[in-house]
Protein backbone atom coordinates (compact mmCIF):
# COMPACT_ATOMS: atom_id res chain seq x y z
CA UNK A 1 35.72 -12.43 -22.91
CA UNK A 2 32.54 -13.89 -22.05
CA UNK A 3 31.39 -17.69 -23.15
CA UNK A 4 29.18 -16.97 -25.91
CA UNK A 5 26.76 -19.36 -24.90
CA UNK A 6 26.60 -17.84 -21.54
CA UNK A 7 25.33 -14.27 -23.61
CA UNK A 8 22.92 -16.71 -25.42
CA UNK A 9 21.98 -18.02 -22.32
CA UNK A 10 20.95 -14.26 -20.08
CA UNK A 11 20.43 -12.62 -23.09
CA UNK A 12 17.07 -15.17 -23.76
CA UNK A 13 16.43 -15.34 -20.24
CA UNK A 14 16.34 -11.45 -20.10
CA UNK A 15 14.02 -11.21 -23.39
CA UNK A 16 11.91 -14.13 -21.80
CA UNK A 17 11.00 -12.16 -18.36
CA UNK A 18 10.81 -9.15 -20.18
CA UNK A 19 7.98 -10.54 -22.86
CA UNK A 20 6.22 -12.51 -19.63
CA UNK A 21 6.00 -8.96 -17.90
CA UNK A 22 4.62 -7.39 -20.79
CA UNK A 23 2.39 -10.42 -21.12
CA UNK A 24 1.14 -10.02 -17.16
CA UNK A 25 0.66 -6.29 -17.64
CA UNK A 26 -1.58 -6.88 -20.61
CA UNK A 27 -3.39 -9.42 -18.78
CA UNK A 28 -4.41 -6.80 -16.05
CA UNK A 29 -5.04 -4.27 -18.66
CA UNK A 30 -7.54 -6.43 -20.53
CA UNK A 31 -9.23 -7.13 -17.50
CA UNK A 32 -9.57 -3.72 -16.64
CA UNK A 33 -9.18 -0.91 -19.20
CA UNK A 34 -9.89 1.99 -17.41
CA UNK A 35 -8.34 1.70 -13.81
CA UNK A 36 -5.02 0.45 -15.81
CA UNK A 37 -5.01 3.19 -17.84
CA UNK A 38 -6.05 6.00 -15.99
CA UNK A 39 -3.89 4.65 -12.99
CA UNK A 40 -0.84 5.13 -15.29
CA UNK A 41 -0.87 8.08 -17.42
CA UNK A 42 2.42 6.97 -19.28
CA UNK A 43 1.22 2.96 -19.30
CA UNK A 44 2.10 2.90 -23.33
CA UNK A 45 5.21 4.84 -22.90
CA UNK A 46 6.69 3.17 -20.49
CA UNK A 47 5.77 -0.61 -22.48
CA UNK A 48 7.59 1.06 -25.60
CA UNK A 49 10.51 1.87 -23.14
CA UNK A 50 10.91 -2.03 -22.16
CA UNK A 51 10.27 -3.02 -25.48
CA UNK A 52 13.55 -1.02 -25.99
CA UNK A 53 15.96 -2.77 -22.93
CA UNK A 54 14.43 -6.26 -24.94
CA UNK A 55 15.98 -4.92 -28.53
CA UNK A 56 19.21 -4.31 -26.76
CA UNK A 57 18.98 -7.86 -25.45
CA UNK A 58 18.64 -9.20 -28.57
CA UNK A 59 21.06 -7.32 -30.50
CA UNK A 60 23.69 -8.52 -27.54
CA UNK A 61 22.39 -12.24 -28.29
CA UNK A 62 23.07 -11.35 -32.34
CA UNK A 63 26.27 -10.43 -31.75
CA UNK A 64 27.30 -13.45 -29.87
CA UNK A 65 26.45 -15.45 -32.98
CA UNK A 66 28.07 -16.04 -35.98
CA UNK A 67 27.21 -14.11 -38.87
CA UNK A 68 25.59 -16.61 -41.05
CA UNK A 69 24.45 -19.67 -38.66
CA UNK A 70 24.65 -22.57 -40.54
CA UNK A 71 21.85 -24.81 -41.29
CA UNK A 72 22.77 -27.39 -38.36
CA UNK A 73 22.18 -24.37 -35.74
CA UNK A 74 19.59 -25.14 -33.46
CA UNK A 75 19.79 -21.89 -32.56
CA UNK A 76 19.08 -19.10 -35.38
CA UNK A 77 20.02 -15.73 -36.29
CA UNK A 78 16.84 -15.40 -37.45
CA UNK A 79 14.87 -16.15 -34.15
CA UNK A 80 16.27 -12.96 -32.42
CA UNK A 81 15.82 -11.09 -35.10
CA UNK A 82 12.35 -12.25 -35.48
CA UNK A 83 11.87 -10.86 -31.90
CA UNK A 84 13.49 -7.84 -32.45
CA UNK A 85 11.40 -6.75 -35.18
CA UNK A 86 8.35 -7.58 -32.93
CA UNK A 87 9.45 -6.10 -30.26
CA UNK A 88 10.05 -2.98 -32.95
CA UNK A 89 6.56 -2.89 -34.46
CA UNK A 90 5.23 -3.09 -30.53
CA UNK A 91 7.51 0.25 -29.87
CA UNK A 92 5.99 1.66 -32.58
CA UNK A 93 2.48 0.64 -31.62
CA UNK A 94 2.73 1.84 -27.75
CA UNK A 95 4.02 5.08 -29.02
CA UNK A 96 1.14 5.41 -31.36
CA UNK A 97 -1.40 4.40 -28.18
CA UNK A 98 0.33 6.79 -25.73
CA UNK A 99 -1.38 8.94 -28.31
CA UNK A 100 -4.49 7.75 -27.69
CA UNK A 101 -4.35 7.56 -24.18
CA UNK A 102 -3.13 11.14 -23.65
CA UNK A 103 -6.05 12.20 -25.62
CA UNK A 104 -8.46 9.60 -23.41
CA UNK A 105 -7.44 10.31 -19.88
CA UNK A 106 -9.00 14.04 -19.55
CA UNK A 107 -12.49 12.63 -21.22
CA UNK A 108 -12.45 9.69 -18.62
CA UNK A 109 -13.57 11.23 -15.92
CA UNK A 110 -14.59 14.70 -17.34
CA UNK A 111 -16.12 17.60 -14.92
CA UNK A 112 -18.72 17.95 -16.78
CA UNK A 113 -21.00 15.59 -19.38
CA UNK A 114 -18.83 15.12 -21.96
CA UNK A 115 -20.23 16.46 -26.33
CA UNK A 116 -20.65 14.23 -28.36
CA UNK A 117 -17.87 15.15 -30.39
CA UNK A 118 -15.86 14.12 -26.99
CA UNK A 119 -17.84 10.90 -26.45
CA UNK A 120 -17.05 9.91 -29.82
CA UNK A 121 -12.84 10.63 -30.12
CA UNK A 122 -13.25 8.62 -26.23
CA UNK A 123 -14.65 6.10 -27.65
CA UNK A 124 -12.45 6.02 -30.39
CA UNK A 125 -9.71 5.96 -28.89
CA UNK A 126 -11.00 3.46 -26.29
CA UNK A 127 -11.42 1.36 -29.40
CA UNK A 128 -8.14 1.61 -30.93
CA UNK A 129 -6.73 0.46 -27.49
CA UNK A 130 -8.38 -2.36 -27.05
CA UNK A 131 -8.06 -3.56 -30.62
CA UNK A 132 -4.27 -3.51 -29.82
CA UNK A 133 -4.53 -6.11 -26.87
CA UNK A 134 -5.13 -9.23 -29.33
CA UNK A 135 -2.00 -8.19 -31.74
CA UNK A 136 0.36 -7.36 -28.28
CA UNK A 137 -1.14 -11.35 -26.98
CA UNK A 138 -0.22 -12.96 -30.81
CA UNK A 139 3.36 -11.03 -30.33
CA UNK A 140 4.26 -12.28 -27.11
CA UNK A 141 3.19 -15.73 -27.33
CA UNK A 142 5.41 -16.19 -30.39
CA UNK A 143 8.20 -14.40 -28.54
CA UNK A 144 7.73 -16.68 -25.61
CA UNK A 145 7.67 -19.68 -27.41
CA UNK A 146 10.96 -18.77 -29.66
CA UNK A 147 12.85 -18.14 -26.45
CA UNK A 148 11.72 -21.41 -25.19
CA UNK A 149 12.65 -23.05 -28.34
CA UNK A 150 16.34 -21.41 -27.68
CA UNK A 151 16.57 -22.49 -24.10
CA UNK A 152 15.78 -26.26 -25.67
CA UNK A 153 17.78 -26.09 -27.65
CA UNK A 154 20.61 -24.90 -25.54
CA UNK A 155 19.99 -28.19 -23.36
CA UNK A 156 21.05 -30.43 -25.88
């Protein structure tokens, strides 16, 4: 059987280069909505899908520790799950703006001028995307900074 500290130990590191990717893909997205979008048709859906390898992660870091970690823990049961359930809502969120974007891409770069019924469910859902960005950057920033609080913590 494995050292449990060792699963603590790839378990964060995994979650940690997971959230950073995210993070970097976000980055280019903000910087440029449309060619990041339109230059992946299933950009949301496959975020929700790495969102899901980072759940597993933390559900194998869970089950290395104890049940109930004690209040002298430096490291916390709660602080993976805390992750987990952001990394949840996220899931939920990038399936929710693969919506969005499936209904976007075809008014992007239309054949013809676009209604303005069209113009205004484009930008619409244009707006709901970008609206997103801020809550994915607050999500990922905490999760980077819990997992660097574990790796601390592992140190000592």
């Amino acid at each position: 059987m494995e050292d449990k500290s060792k699963i603590l130990e790839e378990e964060t590191d995994k979650i940690l280069e997971g959230v950073e990717e995210i993070e970097e893909v976000f980055t280019k997205l903000e910087e440029n909505p449309i060619v990041e979008l339109v230059a992946s048709t299933n950009f949301f859906t496959l975020r929700a899908l790495e969102c899901t390898k980072l759940i597993v992660n933390c559900f194998k870091a869970l089950a290395a520790l104890p049940l109930v970690t004690p209040p002298i823990c430096k490291i916390r049961r709660s602080q993976y799950i805390e992750i987990r359930d952001r990394l949840n809502s996220l899931k939920t969120s990038f399936t929710e703006l693969q919506g969005n974007l499936n209904i976007l891409i075809p008014l992007v770069s239309p054949q013809r001028p676009l209604t303005a019924t069209e113009q205004a469910v484009k930008t619409s859902n244009l707006s709901a995307i970008a609206l997103k960005i801020p809550d994915v950057f607050t999500d990922v920033t905490f999760m980077k900074l819990e997992c660097e609080r574990i790796k601390k913590a592992r140190e000592f």
